[in-house]
Protein backbone atom coordinates (compact mmCIF):
# COMPACT_ATOMS: atom_id res chain seq x y z
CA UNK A 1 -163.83 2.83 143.20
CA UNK A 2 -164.96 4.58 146.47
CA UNK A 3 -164.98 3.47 150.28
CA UNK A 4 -166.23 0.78 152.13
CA UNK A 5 -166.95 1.64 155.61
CA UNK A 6 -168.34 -1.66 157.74
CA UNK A 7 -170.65 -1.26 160.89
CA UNK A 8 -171.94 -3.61 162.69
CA UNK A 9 -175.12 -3.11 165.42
CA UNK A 10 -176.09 -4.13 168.66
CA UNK A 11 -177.09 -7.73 167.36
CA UNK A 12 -174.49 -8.58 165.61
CA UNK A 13 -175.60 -7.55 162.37
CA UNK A 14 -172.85 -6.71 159.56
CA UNK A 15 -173.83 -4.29 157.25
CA UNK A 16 -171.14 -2.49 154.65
CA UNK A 17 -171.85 0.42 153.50
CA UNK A 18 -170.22 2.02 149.63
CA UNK A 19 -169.40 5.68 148.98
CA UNK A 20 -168.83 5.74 145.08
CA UNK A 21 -165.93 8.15 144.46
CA UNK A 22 -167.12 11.63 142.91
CA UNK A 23 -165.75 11.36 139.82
CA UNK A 24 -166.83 7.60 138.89
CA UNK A 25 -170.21 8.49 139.69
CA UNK A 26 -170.21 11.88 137.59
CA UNK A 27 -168.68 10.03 135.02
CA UNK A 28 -171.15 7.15 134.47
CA UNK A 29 -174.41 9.77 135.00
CA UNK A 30 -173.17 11.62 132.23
CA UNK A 31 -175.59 11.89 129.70
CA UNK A 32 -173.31 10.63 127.06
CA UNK A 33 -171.66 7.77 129.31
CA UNK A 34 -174.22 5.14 127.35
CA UNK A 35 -173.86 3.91 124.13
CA UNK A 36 -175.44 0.61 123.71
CA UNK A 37 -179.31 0.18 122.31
CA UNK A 38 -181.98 1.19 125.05
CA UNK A 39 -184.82 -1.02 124.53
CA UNK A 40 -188.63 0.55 123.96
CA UNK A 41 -186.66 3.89 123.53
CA UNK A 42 -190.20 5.41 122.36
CA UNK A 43 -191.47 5.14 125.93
CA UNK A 44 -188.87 7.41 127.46
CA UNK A 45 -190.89 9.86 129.04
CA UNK A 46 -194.55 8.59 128.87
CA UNK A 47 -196.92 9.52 131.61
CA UNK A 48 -198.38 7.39 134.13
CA UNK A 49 -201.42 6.94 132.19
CA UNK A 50 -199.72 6.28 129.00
CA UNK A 51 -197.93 3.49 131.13
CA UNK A 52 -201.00 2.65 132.27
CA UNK A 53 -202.72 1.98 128.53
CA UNK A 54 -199.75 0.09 127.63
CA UNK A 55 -200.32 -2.55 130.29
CA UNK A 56 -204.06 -2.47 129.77
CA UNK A 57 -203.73 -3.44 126.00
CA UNK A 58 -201.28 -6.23 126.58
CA UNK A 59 -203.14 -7.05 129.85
CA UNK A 60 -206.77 -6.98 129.55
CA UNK A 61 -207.31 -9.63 132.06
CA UNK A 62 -205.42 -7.62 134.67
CA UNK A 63 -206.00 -4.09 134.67
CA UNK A 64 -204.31 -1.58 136.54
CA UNK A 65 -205.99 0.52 138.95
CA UNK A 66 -204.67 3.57 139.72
């Protein structure tokens, strides 16, 4: 799975830290890793203004400002 390497600070503070191993990581960024159904799959790469005019036209109360 990776390590876990635990610290702790000055004030008593616990924090644990995760290193992913190299190939588990690799492995699930692949492009083909996924298989299930990605939802609103037509809005994979839209711009910020076409994510804007989305929001707008199912939000007209609340428009974004950008």
């Amino acid at each position: 799975m990776g390590t876990f390497t635990p610290s702790i600070d000055r004030h008593g503070a616990v924090k644990i830290n995760l290193r992913v191993d190299t190939a588990l990581k690799e492995g699930s960024n692949a492009r083909d890793a996924y298989h299930g159904e990605i939802v609103n799959r037509e809005r994979v790469g839209l711009s910020n203004e076409e994510y804007k005019a989305l929001w707008d036209a199912d939000h007209p109360d609340d428009p974004l400002e950008i």
